[in-house]
N, C-alpha and C. Protein backbone atom coordinates (compact mmCIF):
# COMPACT_ATOMS: atom_id res chain seq x y z
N UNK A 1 0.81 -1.20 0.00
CA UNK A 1 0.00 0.00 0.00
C UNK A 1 0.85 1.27 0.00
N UNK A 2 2.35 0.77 0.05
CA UNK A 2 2.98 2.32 0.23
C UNK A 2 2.91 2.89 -1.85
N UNK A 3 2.27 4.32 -1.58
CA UNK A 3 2.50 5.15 -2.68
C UNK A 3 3.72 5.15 -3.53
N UNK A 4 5.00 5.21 -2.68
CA UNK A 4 6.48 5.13 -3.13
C UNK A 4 6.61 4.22 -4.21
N UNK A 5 6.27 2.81 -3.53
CA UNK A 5 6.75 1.55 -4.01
C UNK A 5 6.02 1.45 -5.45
N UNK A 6 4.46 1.78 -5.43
CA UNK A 6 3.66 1.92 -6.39
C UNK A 6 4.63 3.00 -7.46
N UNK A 7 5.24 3.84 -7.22
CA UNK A 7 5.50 4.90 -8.08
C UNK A 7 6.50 4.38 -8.85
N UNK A 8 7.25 3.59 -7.73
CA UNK A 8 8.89 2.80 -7.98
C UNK A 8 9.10 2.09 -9.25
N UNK A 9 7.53 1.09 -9.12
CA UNK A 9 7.54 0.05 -9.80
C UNK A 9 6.69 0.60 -11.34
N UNK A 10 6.74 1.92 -11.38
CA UNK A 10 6.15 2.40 -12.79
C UNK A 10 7.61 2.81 -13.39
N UNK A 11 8.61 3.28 -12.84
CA UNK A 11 9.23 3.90 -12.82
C UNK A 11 10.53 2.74 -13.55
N UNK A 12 10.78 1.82 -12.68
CA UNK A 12 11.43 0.36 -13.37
C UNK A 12 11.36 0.19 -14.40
N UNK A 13 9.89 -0.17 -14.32
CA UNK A 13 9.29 -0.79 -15.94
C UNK A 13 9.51 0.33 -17.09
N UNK A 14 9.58 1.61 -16.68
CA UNK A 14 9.31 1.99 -17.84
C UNK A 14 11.55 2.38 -18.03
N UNK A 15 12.33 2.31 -17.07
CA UNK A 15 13.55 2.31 -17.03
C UNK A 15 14.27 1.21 -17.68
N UNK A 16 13.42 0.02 -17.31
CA UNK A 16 13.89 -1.47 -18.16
C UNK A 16 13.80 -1.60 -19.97
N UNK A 17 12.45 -0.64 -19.96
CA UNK A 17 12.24 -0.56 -21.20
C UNK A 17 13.05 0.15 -22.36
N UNK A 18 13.40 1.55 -21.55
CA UNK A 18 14.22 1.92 -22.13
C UNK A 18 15.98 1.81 -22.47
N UNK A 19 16.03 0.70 -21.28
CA UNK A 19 17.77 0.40 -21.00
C UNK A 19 17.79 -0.80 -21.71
N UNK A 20 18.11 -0.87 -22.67
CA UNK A 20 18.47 -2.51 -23.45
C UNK A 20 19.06 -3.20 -22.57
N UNK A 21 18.89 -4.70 -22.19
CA UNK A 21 19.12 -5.84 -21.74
C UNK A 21 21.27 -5.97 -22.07
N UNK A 22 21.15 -5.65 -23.39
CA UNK A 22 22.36 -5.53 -24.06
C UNK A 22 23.24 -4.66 -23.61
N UNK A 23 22.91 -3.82 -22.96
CA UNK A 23 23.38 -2.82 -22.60
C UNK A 23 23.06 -1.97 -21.07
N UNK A 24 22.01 -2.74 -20.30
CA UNK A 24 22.17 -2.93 -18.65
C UNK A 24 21.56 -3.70 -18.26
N UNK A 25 22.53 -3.99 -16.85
CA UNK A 25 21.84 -5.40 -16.57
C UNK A 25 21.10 -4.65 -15.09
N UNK A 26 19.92 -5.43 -14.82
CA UNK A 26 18.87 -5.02 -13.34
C UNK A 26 19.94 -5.92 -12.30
N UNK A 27 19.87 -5.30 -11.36
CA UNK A 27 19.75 -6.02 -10.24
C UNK A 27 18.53 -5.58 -8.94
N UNK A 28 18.09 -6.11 -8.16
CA UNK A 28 17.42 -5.83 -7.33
C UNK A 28 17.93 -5.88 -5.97
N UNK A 29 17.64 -5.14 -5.09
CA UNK A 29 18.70 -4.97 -3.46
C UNK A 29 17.35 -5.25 -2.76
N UNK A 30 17.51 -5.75 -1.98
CA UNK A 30 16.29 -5.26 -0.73
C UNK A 30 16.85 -5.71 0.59
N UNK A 31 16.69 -4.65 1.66
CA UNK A 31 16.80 -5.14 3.04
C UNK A 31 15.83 -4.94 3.90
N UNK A 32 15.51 -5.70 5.04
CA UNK A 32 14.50 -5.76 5.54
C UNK A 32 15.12 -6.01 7.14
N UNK A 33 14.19 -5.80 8.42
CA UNK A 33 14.69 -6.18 9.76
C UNK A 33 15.19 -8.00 9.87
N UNK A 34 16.10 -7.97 10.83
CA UNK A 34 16.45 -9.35 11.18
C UNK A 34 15.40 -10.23 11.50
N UNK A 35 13.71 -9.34 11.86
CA UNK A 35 12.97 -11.12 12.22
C UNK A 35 12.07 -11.59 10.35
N UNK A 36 12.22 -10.87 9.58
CA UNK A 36 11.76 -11.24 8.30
C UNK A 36 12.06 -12.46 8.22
N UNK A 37 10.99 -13.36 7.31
CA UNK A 37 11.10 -14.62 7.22
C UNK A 37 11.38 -15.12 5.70
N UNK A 38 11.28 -14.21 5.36
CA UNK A 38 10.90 -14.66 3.39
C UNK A 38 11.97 -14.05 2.74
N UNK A 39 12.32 -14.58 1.87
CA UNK A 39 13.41 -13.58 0.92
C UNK A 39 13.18 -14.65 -0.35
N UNK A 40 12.99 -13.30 -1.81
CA UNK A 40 13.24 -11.89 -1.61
C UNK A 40 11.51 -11.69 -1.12
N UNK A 41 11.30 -10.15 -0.50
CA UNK A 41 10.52 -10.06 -0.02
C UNK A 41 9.79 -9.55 -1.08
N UNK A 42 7.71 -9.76 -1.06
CA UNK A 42 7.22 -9.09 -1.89
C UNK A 42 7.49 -8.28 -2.61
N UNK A 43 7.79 -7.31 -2.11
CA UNK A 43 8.44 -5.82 -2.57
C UNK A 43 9.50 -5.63 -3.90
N UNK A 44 10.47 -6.89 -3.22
CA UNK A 44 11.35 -6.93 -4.27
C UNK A 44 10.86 -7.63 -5.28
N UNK A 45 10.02 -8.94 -5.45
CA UNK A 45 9.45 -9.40 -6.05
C UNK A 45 8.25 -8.44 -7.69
N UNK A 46 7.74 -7.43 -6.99
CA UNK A 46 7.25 -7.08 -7.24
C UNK A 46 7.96 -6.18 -8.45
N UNK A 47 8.96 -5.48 -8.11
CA UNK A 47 10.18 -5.17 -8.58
C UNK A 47 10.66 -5.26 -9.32
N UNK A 48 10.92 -6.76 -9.44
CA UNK A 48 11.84 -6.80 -10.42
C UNK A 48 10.65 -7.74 -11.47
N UNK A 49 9.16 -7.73 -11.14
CA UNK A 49 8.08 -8.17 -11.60
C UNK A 49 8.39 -6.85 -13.19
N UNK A 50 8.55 -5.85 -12.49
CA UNK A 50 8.39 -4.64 -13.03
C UNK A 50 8.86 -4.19 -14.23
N UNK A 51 10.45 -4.97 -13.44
CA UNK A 51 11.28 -4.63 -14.29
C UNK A 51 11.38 -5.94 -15.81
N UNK A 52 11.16 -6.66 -15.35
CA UNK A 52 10.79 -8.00 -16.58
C UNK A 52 9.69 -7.62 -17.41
N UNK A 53 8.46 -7.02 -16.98
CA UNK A 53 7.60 -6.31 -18.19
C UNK A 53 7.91 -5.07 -18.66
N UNK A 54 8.79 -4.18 -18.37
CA UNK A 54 9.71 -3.31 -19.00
C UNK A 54 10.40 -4.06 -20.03
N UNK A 55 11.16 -4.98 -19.70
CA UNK A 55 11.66 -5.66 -20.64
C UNK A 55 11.02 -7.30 -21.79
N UNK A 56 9.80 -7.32 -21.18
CA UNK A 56 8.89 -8.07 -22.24
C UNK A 56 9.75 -9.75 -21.72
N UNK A 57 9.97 -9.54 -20.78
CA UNK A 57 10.86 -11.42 -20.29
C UNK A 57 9.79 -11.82 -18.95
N UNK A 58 9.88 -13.46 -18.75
CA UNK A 58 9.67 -13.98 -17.81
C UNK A 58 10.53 -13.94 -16.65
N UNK A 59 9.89 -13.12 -15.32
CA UNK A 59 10.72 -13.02 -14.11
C UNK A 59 11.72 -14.67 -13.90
N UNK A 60 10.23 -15.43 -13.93
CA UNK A 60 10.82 -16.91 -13.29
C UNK A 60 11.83 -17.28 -13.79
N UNK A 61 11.75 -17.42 -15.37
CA UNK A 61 12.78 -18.04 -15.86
C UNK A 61 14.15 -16.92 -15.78
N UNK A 62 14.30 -16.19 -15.99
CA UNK A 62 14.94 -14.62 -15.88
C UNK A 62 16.07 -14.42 -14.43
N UNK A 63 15.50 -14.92 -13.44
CA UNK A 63 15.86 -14.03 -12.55
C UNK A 63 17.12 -15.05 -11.94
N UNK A 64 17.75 -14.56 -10.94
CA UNK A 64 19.02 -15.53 -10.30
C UNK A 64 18.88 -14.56 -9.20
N UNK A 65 18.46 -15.51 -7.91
CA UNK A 65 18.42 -15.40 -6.75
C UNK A 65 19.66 -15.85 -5.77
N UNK A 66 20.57 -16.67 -5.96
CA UNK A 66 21.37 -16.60 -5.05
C UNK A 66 23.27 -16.97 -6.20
N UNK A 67 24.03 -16.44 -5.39
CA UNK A 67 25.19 -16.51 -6.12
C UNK A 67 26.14 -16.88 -4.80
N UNK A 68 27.23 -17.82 -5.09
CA UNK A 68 27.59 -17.92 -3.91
C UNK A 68 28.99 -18.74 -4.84
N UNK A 69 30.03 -18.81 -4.54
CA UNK A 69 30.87 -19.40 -5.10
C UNK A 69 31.42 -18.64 -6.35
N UNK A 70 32.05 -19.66 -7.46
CA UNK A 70 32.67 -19.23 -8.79
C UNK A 70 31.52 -19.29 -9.45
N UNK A 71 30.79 -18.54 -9.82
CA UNK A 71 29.11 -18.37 -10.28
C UNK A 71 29.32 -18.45 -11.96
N UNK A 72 30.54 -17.60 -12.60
CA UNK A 72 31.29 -17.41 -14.12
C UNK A 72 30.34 -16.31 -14.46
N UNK A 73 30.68 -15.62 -15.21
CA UNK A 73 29.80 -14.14 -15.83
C UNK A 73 29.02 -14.02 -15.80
N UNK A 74 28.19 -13.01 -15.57
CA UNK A 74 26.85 -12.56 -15.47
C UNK A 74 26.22 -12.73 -17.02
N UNK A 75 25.11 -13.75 -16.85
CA UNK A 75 24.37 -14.33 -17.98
C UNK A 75 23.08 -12.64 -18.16
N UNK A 76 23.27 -12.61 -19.39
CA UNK A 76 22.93 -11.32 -20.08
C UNK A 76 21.49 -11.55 -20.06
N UNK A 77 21.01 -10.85 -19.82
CA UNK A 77 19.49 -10.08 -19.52
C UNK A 77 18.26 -10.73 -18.77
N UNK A 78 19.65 -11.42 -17.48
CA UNK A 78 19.11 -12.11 -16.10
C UNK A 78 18.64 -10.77 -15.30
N UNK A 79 17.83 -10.70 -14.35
CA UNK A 79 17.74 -9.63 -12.96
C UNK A 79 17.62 -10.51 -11.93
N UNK A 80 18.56 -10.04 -11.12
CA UNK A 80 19.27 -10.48 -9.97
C UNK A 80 18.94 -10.41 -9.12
N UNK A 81 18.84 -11.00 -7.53
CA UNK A 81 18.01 -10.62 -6.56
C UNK A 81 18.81 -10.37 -5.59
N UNK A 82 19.34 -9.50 -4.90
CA UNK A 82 20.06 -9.51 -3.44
C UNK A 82 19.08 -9.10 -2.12
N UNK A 83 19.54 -9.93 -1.38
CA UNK A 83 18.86 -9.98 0.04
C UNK A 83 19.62 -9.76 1.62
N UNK A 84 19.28 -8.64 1.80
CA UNK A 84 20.06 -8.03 3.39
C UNK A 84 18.58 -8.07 4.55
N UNK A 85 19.34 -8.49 5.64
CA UNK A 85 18.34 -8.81 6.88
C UNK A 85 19.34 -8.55 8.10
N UNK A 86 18.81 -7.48 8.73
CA UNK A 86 19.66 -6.58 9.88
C UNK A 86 18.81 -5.75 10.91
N UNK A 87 18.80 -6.05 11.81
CA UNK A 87 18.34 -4.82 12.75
C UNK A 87 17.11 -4.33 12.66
N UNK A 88 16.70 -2.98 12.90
CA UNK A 88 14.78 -2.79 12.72
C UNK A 88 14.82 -1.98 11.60
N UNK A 89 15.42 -2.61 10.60
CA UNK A 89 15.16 -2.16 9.01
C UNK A 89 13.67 -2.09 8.46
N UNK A 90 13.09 -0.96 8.41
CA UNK A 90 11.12 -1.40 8.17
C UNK A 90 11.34 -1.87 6.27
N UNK A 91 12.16 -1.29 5.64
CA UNK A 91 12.41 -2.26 4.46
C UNK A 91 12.81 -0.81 2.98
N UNK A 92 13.92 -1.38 2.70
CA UNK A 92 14.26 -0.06 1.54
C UNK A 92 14.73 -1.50 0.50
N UNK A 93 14.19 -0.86 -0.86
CA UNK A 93 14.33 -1.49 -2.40
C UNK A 93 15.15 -0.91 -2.65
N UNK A 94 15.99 -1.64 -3.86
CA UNK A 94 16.60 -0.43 -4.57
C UNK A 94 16.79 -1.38 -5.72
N UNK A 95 16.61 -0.62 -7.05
CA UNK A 95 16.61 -1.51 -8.51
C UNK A 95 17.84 -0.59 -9.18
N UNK A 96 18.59 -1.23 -9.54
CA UNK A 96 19.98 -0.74 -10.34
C UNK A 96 20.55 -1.76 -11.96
N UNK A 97 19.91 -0.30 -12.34
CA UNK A 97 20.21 -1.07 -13.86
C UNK A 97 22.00 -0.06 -14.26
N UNK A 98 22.48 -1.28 -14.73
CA UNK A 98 24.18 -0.96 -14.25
C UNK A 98 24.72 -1.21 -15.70
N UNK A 99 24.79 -0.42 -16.50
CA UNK A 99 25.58 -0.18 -17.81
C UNK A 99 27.43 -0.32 -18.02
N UNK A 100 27.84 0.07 -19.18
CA UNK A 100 28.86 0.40 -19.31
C UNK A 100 29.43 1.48 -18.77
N UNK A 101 30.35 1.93 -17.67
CA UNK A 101 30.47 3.44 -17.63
C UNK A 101 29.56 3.87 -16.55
N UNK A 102 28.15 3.65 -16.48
CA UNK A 102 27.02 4.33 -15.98
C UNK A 102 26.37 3.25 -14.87
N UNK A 103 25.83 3.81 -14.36
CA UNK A 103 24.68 3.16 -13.31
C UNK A 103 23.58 3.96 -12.73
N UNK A 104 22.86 3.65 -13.07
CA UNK A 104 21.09 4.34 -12.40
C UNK A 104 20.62 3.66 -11.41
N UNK A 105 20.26 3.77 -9.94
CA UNK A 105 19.97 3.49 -9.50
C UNK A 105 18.39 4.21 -8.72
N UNK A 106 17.53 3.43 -8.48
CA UNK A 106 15.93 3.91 -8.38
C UNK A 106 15.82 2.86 -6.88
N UNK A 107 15.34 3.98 -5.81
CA UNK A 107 15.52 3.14 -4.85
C UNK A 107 14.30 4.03 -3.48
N UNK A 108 13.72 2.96 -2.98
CA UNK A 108 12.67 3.48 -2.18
C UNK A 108 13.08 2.76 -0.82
N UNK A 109 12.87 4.34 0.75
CA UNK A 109 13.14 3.85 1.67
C UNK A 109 12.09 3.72 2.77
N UNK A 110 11.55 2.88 3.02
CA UNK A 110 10.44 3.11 4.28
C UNK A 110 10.88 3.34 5.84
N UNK A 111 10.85 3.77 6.77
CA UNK A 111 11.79 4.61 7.79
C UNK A 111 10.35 4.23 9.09
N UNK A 112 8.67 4.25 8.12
CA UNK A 112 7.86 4.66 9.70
C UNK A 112 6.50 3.12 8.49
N UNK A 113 6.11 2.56 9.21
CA UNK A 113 5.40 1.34 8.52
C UNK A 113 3.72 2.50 9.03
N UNK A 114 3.40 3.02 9.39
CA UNK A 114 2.24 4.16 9.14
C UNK A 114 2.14 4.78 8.04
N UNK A 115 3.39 4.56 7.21
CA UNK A 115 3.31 4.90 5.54
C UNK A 115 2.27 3.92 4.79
N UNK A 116 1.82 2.42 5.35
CA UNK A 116 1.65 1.64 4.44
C UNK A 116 -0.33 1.70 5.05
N UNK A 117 -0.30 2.62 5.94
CA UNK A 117 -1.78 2.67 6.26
C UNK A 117 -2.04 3.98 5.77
N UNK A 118 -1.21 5.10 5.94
CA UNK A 118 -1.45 5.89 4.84
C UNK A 118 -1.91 5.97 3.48
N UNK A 119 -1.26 4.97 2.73
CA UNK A 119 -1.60 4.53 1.65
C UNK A 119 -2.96 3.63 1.32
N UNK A 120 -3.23 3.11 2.61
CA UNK A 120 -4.66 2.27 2.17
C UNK A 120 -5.82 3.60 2.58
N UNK A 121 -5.57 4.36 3.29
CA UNK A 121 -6.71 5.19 3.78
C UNK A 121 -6.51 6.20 2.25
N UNK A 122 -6.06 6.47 1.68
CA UNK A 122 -5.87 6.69 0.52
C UNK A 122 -6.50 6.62 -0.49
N UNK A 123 -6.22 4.94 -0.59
CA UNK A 123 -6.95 4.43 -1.71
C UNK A 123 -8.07 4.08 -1.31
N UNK A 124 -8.80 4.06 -0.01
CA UNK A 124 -10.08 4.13 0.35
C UNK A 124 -11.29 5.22 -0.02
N UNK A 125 -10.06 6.41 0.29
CA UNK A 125 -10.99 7.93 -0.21
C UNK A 125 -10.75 7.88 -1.54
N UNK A 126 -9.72 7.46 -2.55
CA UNK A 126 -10.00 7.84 -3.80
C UNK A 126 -11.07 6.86 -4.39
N UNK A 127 -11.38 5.06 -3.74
CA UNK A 127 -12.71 4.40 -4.27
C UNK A 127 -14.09 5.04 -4.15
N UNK A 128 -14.05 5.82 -2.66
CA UNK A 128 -15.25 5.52 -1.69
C UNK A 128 -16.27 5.77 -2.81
N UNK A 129 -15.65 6.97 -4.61
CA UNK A 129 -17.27 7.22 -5.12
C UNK A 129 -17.08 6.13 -6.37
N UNK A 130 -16.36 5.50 -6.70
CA UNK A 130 -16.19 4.46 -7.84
C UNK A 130 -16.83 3.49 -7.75
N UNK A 131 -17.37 3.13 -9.12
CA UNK A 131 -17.87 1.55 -9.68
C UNK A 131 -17.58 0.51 -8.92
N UNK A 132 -17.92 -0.77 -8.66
CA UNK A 132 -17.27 -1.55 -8.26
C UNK A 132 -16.59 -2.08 -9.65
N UNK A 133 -15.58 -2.83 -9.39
CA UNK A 133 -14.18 -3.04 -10.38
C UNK A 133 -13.16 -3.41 -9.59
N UNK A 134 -12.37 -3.98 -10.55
CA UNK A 134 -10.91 -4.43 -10.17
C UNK A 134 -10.09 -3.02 -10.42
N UNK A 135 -9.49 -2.80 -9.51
CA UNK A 135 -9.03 -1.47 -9.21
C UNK A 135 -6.97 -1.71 -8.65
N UNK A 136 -6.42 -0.95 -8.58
CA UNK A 136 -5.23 -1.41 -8.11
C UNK A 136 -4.48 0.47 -7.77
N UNK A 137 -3.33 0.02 -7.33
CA UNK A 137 -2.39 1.74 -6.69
C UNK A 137 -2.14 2.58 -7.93
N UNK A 138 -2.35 1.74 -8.51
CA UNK A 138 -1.53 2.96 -10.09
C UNK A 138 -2.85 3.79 -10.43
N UNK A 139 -4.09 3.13 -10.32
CA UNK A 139 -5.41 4.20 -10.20
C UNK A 139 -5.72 4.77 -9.18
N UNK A 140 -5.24 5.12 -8.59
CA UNK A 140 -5.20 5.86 -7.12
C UNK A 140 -4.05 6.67 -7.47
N UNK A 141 -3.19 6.34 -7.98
CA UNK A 141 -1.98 7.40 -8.40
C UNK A 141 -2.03 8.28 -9.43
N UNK A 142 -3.60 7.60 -10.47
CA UNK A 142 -3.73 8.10 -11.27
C UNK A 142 -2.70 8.00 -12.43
N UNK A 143 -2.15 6.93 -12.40
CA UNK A 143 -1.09 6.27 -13.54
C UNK A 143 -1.75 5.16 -14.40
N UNK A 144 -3.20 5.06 -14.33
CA UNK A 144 -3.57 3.79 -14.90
C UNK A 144 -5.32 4.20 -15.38
């Protein structure tokens, strides 16, 4: 429900789209507090969801979640998942599409989790006069 993340993940997709595969590769960061149970977390999931329909690929087949050892070169127009778990981290993304020369990085930090009820009381007042429908954050953001 956070607004950010919603904005983040327009923001990817339309960054993936424009960054050739050929020419940057995604990775995805996310950290979250030490009692998190899941990795990668929704968020990142979502993410690098984002970033694969920017680029017209399947996440599943696409993505490489853990690297550990002599792994050999980064297989071209994979997105990557990294996962940090520390302390009372409420949870920051960060998507880095990493070129020749260059690197862009697009990255959202949550600091107070009253952001993510913010966001539903939100999208409550922008339904309360709408149709019933399948509805989602990007129409509440007015991106959709």
């Amino acid at each position: 429900m956070s607004l950010g993340v919603n904005l983040l993940a327009v923001l990817v997709k339309q960054a993936a789209k424009a960054l050739a595969a050929t020419d940057f590769d995604i990775e995805v960061l996310e950290m979250h507090h030490k009692h998190k149970i899941d990795a990668p977390s929704g968020t990142a999931l979502l993410l690098g969801q984002a970033a694969a329909d920017g680029r017209n690929i399947d996440l599943e087949s696409s993505s490489v979640r853990v690297r550990d050892g002599i792994t050999g070169p980064r297989e071209e127009g994979t997105i990557g998942f990294a996962t940090l778990r520390g302390g009372s981290v409420v949870g920051e993304h960060s998507v880095i599409l990493a070129g020749e020369g260059e690197r862009l990085e697009l990255t959202h930090r949550a600091t107070d989790r009253t952001l993510f009820a913010s966001g539903a009381i939100r999208a409550a007042l922008w339904a309360r006069d709408k149709k019933p429908g399948l509805y989602s954050m990007l129409n509440v953001l007015g991106l959709e």
